[in-house]
PDB file of N, CA and C in Angstrom:
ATOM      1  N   UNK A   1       0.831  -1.188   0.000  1.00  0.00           N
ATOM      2  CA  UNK A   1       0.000   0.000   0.000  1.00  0.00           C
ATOM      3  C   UNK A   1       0.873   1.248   0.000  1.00  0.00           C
ATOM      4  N   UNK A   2       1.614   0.990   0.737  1.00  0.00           N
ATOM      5  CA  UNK A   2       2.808   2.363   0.920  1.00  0.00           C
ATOM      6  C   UNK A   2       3.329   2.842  -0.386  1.00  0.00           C
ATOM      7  N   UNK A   3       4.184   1.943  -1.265  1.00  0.00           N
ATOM      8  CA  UNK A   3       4.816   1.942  -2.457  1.00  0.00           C
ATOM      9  C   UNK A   3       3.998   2.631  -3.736  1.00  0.00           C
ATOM     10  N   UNK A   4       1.904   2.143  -3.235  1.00  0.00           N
ATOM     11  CA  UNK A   4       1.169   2.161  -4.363  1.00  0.00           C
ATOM     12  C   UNK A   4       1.095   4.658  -3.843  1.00  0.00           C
ATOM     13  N   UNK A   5       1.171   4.880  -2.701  1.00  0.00           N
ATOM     14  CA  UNK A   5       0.564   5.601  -2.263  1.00  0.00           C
ATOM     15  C   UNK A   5       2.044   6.738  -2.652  1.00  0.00           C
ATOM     16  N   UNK A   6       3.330   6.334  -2.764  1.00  0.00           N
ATOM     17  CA  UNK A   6       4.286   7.210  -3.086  1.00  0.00           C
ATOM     18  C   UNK A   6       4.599   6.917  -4.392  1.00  0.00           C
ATOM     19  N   UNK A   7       4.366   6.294  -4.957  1.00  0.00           N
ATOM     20  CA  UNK A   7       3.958   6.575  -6.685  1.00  0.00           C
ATOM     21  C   UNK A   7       3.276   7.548  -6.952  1.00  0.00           C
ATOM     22  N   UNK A   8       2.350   7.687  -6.736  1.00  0.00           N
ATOM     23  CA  UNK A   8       1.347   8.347  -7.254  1.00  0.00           C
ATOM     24  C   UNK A   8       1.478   9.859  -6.230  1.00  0.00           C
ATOM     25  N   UNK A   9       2.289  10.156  -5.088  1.00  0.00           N
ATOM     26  CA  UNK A   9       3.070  11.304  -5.095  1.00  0.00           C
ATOM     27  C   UNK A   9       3.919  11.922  -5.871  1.00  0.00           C
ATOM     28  N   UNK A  10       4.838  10.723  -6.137  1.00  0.00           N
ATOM     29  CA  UNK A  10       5.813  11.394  -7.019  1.00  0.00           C
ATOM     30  C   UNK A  10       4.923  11.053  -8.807  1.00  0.00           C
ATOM     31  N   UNK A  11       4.259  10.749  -8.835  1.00  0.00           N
ATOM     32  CA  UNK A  11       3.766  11.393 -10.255  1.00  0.00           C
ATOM     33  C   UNK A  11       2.833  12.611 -10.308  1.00  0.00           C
ATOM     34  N   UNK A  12       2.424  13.333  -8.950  1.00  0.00           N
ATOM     35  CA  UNK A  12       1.835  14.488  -8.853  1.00  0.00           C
ATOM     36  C   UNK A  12       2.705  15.273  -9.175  1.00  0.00           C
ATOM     37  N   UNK A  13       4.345  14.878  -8.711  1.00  0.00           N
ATOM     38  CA  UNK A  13       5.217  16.445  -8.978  1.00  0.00           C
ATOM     39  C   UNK A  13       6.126  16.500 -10.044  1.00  0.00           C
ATOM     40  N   UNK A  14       4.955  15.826 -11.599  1.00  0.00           N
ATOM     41  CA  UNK A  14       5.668  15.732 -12.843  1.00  0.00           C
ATOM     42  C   UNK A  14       5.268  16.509 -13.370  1.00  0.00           C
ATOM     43  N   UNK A  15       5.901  17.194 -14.406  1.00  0.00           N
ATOM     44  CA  UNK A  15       5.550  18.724 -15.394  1.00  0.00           C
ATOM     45  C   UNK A  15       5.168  18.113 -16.168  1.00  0.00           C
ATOM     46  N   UNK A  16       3.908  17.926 -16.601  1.00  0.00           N
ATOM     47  CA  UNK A  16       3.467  17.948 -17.910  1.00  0.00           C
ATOM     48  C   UNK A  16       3.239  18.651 -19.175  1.00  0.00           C
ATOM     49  N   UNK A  17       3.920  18.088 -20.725  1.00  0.00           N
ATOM     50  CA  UNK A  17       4.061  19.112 -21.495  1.00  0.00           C
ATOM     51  C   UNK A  17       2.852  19.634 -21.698  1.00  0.00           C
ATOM     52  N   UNK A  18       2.953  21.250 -22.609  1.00  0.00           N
ATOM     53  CA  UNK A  18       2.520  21.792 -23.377  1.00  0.00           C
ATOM     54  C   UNK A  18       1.369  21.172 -24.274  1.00  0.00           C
ATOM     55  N   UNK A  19       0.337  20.668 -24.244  1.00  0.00           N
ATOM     56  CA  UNK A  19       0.029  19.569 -25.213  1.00  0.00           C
ATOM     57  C   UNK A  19      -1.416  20.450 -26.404  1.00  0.00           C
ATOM     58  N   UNK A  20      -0.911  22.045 -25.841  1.00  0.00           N
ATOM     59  CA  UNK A  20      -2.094  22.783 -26.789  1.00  0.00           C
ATOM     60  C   UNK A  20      -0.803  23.101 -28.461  1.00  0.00           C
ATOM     61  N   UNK A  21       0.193  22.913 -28.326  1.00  0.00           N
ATOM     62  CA  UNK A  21       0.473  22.904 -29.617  1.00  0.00           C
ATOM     63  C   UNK A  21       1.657  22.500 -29.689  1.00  0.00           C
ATOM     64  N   UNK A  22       1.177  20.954 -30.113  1.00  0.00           N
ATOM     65  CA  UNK A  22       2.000  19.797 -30.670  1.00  0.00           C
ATOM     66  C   UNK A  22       2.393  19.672 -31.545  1.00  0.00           C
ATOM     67  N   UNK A  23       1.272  20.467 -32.700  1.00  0.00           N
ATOM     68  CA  UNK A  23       1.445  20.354 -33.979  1.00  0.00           C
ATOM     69  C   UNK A  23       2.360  21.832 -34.316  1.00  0.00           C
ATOM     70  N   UNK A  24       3.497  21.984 -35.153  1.00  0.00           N
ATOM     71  CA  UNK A  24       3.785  23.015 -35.811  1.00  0.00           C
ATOM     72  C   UNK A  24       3.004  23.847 -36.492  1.00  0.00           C
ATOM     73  N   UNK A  25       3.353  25.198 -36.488  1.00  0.00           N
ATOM     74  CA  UNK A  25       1.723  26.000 -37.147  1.00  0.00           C
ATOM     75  C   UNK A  25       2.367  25.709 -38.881  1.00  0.00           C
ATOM     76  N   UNK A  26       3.224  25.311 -39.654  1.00  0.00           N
ATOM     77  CA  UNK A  26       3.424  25.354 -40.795  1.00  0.00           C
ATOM     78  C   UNK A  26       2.996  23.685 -41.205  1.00  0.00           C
ATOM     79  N   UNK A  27       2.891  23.167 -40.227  1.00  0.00           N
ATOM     80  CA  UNK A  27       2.041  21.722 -40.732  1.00  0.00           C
ATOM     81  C   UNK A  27       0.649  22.252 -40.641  1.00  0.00           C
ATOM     82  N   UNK A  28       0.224  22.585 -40.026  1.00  0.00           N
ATOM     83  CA  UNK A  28      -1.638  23.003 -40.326  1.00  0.00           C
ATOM     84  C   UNK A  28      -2.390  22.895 -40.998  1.00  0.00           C
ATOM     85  N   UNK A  29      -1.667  23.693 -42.004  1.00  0.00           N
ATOM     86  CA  UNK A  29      -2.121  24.561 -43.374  1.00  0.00           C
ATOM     87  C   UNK A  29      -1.434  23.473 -44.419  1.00  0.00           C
ATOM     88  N   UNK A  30      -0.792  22.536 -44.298  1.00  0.00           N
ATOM     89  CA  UNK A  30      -0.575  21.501 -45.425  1.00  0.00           C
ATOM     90  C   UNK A  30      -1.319  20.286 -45.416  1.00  0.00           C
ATOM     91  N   UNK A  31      -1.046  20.030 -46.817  1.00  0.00           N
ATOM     92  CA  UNK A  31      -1.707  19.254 -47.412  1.00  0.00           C
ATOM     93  C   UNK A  31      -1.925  17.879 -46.649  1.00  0.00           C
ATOM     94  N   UNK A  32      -3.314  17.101 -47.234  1.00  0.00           N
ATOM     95  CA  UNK A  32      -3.528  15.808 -46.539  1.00  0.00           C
ATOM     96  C   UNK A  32      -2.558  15.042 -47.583  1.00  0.00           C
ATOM     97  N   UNK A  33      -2.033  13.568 -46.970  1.00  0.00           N
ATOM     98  CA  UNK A  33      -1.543  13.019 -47.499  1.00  0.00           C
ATOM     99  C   UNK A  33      -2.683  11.912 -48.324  1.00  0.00           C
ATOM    100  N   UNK A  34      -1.617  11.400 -49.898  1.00  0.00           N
ATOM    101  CA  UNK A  34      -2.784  11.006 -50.679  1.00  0.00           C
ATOM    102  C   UNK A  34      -3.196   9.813 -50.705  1.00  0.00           C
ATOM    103  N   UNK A  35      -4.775   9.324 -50.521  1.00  0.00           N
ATOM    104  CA  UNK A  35      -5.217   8.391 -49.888  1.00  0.00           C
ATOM    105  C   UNK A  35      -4.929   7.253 -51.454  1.00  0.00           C
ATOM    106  N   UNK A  36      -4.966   5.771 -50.946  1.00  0.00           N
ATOM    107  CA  UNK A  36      -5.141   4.789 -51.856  1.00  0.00           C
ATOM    108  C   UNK A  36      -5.567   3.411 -51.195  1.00  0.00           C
ATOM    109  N   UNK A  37      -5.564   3.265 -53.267  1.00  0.00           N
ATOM    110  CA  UNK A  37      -6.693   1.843 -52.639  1.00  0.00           C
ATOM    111  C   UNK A  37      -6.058   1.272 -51.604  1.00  0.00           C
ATOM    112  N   UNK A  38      -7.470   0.061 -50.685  1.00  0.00           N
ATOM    113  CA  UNK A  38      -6.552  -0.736 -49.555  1.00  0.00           C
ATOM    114  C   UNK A  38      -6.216  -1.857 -50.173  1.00  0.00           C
ATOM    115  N   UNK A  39      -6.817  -2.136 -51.381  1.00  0.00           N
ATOM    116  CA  UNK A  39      -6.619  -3.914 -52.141  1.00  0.00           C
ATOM    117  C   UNK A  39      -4.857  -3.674 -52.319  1.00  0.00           C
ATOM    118  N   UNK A  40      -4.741  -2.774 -52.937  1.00  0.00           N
ATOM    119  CA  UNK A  40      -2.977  -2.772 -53.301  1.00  0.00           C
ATOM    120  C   UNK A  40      -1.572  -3.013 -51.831  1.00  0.00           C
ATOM    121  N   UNK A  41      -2.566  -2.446 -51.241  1.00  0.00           N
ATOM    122  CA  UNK A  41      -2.106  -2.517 -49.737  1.00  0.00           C
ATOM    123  C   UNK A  41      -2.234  -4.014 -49.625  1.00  0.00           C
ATOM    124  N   UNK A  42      -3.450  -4.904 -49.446  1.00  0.00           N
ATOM    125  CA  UNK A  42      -3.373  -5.768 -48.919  1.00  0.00           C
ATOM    126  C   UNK A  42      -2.687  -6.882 -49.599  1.00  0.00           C
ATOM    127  N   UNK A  43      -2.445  -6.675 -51.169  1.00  0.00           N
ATOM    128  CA  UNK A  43      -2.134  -7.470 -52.234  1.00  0.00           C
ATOM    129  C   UNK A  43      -0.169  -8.027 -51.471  1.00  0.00           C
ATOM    130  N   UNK A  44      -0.007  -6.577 -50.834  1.00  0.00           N
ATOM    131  CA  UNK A  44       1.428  -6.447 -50.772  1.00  0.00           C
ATOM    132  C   UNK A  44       1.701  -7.258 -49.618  1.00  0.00           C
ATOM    133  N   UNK A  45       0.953  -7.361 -48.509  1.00  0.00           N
ATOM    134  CA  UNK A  45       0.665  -8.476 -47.757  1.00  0.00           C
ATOM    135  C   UNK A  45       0.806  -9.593 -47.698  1.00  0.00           C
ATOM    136  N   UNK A  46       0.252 -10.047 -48.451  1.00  0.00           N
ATOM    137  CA  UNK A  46      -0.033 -11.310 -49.012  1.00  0.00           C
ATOM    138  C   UNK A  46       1.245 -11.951 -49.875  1.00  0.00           C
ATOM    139  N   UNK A  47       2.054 -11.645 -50.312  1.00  0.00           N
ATOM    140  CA  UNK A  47       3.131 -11.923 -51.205  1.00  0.00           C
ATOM    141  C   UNK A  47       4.363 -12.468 -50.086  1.00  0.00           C
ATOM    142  N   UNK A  48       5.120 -13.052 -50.618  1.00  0.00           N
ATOM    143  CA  UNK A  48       6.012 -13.560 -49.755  1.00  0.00           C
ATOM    144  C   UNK A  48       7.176 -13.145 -49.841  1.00  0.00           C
ATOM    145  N   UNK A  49       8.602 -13.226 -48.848  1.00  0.00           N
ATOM    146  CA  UNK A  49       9.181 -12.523 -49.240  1.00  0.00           C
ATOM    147  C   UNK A  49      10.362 -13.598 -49.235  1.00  0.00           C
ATOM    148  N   UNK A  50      10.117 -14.747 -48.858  1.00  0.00           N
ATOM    149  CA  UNK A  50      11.577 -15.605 -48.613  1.00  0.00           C
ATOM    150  C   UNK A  50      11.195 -16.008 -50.705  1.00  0.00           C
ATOM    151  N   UNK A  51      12.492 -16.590 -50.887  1.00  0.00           N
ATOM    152  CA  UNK A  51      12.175 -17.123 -52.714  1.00  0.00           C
ATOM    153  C   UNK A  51      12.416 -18.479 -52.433  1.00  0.00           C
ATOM    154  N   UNK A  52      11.835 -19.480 -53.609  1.00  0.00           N
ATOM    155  CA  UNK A  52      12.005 -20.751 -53.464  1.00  0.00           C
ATOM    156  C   UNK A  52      13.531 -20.819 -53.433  1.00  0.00           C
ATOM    157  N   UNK A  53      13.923 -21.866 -52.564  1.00  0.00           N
ATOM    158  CA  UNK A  53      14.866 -22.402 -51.970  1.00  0.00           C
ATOM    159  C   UNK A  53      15.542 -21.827 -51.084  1.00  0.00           C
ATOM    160  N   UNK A  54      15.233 -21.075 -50.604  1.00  0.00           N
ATOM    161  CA  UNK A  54      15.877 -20.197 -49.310  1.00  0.00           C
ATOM    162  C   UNK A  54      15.464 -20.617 -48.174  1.00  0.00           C
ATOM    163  N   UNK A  55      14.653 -21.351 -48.204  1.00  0.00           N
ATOM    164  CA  UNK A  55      13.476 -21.774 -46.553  1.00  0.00           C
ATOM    165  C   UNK A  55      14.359 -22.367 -45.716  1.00  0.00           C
ATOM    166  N   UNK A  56      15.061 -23.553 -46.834  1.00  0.00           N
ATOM    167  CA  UNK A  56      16.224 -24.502 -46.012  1.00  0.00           C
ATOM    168  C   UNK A  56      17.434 -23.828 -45.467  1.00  0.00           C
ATOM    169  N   UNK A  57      17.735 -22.485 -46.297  1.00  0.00           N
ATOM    170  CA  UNK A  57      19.116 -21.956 -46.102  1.00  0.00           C
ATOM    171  C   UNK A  57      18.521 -21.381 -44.253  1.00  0.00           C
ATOM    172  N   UNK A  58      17.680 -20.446 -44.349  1.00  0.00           N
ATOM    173  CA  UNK A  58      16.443 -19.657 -43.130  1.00  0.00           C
ATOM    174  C   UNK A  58      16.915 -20.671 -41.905  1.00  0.00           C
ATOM    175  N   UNK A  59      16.019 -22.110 -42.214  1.00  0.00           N
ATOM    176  CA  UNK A  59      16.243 -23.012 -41.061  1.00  0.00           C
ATOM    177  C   UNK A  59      17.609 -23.640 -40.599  1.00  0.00           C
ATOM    178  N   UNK A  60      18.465 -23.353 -40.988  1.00  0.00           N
ATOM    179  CA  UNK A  60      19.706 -23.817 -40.705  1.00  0.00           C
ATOM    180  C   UNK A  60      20.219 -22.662 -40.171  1.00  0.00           C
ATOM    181  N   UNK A  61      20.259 -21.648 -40.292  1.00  0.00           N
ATOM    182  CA  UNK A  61      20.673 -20.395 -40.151  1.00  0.00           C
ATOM    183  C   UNK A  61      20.174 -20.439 -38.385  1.00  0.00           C
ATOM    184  N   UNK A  62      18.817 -20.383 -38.279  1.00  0.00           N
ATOM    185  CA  UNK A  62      17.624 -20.481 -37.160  1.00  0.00           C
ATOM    186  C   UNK A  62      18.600 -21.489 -35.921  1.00  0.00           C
ATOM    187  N   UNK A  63      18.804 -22.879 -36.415  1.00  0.00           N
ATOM    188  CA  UNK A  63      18.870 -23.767 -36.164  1.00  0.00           C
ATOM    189  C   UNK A  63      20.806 -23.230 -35.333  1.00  0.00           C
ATOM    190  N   UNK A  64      21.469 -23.015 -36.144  1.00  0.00           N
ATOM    191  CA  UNK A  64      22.449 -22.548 -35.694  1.00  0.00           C
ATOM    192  C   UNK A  64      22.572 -21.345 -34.548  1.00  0.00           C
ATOM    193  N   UNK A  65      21.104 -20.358 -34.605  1.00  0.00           N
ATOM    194  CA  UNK A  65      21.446 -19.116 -33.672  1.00  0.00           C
ATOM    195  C   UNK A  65      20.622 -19.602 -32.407  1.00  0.00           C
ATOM    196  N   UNK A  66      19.699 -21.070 -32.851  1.00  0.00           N
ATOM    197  CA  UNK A  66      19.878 -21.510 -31.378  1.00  0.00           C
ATOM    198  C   UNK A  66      20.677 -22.172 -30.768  1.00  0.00           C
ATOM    199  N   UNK A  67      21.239 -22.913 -31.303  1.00  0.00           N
ATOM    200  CA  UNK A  67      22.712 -23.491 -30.464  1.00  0.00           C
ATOM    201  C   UNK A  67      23.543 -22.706 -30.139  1.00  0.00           C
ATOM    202  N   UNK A  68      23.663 -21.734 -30.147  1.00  0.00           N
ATOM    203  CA  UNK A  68      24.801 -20.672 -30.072  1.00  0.00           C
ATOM    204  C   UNK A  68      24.054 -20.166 -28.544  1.00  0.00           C
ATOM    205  N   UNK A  69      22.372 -19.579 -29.113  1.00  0.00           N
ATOM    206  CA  UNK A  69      22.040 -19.158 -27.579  1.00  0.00           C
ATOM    207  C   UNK A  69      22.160 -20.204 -26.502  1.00  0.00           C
ATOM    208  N   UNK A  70      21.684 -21.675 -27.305  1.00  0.00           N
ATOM    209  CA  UNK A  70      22.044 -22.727 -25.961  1.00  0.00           C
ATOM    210  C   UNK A  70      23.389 -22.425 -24.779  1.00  0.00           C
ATOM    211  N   UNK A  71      24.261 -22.622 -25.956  1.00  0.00           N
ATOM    212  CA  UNK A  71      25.824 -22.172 -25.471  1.00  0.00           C
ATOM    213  C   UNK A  71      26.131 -21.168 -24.923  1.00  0.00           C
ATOM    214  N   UNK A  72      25.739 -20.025 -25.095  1.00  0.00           N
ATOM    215  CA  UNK A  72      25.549 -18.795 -24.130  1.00  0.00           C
ATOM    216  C   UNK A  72      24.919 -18.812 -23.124  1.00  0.00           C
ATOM    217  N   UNK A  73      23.905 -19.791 -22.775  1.00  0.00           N
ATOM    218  CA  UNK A  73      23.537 -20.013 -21.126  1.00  0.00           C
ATOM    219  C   UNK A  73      23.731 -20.833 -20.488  1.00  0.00           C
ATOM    220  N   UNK A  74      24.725 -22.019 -20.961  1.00  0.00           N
ATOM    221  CA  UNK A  74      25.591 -22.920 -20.212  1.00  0.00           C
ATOM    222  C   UNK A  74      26.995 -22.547 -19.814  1.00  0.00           C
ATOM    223  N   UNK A  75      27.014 -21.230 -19.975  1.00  0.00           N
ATOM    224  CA  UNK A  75      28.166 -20.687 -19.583  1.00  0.00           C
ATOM    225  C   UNK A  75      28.144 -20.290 -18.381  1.00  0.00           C
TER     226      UNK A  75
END
């Protein structure tokens, strides 16, 4: 209870910023950024990025940076 009760002292005697202008006044007045489709978005998603025959190179790679961490905590 003590610990919960001097927390929350010492977060009474924090300065909180400024938060009426966050934004720069020369962003304001600019432009929205330009909206697009979401299919192209999601298309890009969906695509993969490893290429055939790399999966095996991936798991060996994997396979090696766990033995290594093994070995780093039997130390």
């Amino acid at each position: 209870m003590l610990p919960g009760i001097l927390l929350a002292t010492l977060c009474a005697c924090a300065e909180f910023p400024d938060l009426g202008r966050t934004v720069p006044e020369a962003e304001l007045d600019g432009a929205y950024p330009p909206l697009v489709p979401v299919q192209g978005l999601l298309a890009q998603g969906e695509q993969t990025r490893i290429a055939e025959g790399e999966d095996a190179a991936l798991e060996a790679r994997a396979a090696a940076l766990r033995a290594r961490a093994a070995r780093l905590r039997n130390r």
